[in-house]
N, C-alpha and C. Protein backbone atom coordinates (compact mmCIF):
# COMPACT_ATOMS: atom_id res chain seq x y z
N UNK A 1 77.31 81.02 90.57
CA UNK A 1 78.46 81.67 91.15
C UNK A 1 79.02 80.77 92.23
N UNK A 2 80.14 80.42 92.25
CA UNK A 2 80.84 79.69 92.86
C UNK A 2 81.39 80.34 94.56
N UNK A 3 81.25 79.72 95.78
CA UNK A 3 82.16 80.32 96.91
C UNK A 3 82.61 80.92 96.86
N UNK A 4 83.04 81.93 97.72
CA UNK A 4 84.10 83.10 96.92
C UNK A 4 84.13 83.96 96.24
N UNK A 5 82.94 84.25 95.61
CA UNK A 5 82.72 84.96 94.21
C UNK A 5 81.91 86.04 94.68
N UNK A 6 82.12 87.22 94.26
CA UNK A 6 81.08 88.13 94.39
C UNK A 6 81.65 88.42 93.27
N UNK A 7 80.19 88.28 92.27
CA UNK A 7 79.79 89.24 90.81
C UNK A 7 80.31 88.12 89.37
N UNK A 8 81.65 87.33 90.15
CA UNK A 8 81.88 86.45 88.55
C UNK A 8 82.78 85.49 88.82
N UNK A 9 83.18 85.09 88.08
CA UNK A 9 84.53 83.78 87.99
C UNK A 9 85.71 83.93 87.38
N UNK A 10 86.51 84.36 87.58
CA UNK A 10 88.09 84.19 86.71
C UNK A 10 89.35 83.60 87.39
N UNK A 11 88.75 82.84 88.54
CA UNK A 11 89.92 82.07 89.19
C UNK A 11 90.60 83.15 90.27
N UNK A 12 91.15 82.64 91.11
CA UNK A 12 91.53 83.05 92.31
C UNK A 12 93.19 83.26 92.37
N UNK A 13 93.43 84.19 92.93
CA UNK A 13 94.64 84.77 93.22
C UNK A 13 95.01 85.09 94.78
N UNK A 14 95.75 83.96 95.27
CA UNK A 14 96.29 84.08 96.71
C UNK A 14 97.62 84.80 97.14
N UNK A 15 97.74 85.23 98.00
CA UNK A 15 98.39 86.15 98.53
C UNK A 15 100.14 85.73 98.47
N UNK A 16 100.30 87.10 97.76
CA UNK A 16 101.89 86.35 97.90
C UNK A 16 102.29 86.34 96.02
N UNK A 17 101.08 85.96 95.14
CA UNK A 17 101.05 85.54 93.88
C UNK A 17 101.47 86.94 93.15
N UNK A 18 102.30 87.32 92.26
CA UNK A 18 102.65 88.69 91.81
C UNK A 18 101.38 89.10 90.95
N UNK A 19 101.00 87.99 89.77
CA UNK A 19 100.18 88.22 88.88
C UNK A 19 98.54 88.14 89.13
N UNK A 20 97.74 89.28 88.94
CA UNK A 20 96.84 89.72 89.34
C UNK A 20 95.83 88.89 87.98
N UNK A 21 94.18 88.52 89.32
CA UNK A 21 93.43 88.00 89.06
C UNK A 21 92.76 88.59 87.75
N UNK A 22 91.79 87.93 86.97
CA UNK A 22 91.32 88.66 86.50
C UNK A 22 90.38 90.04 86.52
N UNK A 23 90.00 89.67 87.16
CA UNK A 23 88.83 91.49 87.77
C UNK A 23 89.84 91.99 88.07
N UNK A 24 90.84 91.80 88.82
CA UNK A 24 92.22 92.89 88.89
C UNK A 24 92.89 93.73 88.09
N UNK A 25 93.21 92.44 86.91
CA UNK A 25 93.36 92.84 85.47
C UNK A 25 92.72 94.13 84.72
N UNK A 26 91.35 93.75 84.97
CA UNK A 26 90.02 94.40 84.52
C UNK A 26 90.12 96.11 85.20
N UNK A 27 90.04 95.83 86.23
CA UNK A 27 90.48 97.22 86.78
C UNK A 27 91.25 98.37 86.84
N UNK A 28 92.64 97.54 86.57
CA UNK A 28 93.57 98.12 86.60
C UNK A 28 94.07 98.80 84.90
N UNK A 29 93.28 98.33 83.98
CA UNK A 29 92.77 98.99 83.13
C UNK A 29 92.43 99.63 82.90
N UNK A 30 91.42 100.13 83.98
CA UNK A 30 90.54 101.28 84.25
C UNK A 30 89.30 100.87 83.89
N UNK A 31 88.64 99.42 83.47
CA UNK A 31 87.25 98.99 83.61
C UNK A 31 86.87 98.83 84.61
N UNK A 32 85.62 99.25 84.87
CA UNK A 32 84.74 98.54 86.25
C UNK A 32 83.93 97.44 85.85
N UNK A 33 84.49 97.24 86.78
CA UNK A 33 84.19 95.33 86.80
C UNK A 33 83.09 95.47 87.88
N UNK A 34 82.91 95.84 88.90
CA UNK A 34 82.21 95.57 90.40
C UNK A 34 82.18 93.89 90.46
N UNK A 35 83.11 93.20 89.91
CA UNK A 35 83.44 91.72 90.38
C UNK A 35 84.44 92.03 91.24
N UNK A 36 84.24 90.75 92.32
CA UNK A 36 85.52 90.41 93.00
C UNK A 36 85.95 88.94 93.10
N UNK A 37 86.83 88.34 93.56
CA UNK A 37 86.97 87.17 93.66
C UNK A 37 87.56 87.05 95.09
N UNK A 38 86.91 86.44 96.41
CA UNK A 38 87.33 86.46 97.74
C UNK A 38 88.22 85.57 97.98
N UNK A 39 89.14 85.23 96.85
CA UNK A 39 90.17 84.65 97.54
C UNK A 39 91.56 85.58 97.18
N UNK A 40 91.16 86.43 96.05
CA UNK A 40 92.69 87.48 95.75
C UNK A 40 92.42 88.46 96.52
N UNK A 41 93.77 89.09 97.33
CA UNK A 41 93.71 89.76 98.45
C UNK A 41 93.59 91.26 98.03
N UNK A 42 93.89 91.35 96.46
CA UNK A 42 93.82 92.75 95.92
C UNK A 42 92.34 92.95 95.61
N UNK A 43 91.54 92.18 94.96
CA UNK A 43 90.17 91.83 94.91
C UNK A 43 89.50 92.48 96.35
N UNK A 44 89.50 91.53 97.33
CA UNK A 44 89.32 92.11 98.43
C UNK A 44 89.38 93.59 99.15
N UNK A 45 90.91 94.20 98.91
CA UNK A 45 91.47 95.56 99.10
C UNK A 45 90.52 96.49 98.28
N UNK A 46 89.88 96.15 96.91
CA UNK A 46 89.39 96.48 95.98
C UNK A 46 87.70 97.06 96.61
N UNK A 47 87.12 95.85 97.24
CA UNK A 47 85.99 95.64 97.50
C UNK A 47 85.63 96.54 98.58
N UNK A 48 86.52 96.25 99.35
CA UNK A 48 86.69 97.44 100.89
C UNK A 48 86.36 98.75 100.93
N UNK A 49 87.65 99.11 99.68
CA UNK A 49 87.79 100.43 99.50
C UNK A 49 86.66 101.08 98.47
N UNK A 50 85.60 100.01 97.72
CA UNK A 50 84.45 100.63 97.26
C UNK A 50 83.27 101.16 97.87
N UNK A 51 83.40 100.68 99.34
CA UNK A 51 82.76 101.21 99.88
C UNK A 51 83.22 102.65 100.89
N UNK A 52 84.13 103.14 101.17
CA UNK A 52 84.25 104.35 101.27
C UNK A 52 83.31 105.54 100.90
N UNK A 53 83.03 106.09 102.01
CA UNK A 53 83.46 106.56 103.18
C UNK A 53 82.39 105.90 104.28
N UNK A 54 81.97 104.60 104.04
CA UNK A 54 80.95 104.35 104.89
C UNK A 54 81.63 103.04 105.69
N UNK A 55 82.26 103.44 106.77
CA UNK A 55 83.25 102.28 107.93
C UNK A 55 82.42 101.57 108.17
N UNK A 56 80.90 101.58 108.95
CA UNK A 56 80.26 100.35 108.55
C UNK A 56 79.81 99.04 107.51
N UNK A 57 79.27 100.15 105.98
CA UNK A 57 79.86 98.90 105.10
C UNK A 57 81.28 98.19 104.79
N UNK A 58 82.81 99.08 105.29
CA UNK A 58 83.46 98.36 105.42
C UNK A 58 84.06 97.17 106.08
N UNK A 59 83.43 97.40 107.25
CA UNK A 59 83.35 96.73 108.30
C UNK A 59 82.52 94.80 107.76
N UNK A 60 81.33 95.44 106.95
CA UNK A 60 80.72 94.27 106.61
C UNK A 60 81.11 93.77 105.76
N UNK A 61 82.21 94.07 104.63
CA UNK A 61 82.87 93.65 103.70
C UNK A 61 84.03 93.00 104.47
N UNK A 62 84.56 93.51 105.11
CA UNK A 62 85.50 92.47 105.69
C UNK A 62 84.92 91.14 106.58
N UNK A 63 83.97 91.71 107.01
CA UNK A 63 82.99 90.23 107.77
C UNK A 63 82.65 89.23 107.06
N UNK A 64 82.67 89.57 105.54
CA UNK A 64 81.77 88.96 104.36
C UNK A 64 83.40 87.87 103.99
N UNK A 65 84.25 88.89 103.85
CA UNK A 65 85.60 88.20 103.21
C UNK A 65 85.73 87.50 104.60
N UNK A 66 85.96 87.06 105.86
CA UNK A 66 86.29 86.52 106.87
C UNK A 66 85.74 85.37 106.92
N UNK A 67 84.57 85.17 106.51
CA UNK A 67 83.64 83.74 106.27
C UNK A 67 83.96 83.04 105.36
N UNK A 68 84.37 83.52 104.08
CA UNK A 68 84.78 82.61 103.09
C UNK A 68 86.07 81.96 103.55
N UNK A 69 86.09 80.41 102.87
CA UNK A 69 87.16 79.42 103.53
C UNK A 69 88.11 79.80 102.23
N UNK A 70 89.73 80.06 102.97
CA UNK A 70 90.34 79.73 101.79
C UNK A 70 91.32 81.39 101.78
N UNK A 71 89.98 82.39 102.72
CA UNK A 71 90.34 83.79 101.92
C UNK A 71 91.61 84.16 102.88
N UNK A 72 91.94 85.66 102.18
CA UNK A 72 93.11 86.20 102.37
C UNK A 72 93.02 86.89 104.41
N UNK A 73 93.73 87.25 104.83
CA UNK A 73 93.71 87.39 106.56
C UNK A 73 92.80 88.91 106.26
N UNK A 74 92.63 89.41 107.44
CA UNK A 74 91.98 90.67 107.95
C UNK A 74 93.37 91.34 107.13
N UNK A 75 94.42 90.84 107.95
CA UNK A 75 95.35 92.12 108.02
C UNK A 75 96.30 91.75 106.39
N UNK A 76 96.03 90.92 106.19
CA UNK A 76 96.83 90.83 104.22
C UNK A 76 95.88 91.69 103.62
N UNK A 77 94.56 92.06 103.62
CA UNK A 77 93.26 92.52 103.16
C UNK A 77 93.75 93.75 103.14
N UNK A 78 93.81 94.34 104.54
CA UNK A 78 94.39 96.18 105.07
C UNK A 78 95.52 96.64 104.62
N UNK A 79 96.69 95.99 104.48
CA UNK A 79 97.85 95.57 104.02
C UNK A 79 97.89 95.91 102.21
N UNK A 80 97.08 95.31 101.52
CA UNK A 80 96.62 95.37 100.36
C UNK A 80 95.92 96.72 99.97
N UNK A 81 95.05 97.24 101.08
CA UNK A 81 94.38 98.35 100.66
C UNK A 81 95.50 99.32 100.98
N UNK A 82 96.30 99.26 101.99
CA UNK A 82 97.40 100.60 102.01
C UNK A 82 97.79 101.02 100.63
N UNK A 83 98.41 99.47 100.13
CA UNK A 83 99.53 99.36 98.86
C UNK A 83 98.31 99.94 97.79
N UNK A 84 97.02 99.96 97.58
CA UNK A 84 96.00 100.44 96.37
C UNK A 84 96.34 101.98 97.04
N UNK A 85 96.25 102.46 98.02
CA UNK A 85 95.81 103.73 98.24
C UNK A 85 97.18 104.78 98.31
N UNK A 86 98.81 103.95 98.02
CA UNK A 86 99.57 104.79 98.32
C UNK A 86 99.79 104.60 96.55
N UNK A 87 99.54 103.45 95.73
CA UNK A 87 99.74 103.74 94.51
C UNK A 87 99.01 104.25 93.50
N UNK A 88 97.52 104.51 94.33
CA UNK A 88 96.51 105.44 93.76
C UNK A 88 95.95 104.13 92.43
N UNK A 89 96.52 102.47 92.43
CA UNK A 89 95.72 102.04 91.52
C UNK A 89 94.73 101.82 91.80
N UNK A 90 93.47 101.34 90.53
CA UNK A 90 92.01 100.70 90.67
C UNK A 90 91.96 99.68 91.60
């Protein structure tokens, strides 16, 4: 598993990019993937919000995405999870 990776590999999707990563893809399908890729910011938004309702593991998921070089900001991350939670997608 490559930097960046929690769970798999399908290449990275940076912020700003319309077309969604693969585990994004995957999701938004309605498969569970429990992959992420820490450099797509929806990936991330994804990862956050799996841990609900527990603010400490979210807390450590964003600590986790903050270390990786490359990844999306704190606030593109929160930003991302609004936009999953007002459109109710995966």
């Amino acid at each position: 598993m490559s930097a960046g990776m929690v769970g798999g590999d399908d290449g990275p999707v940076h912020p700003g990019v319309a077309v969604p990563c693969g585990h994004c893809s995957r999701a938004a399908r309605g498969q569970r993937t429990g992959r992420y890729h820490l450099h797509c910011v929806r990936c991330c938004a994804r990862l956050v919000r799996s841990c609900r309702p527990w603010r400490e593991a979210q807390e450590a998921m964003l600590a986790l995405i903050a270390r990786q070089p490359g990844r999306p900001s704190k606030a593109d991350v929160i930003e991302a999870l609004r936009a999953l939670d007002e459109t109710g997608a995966a």
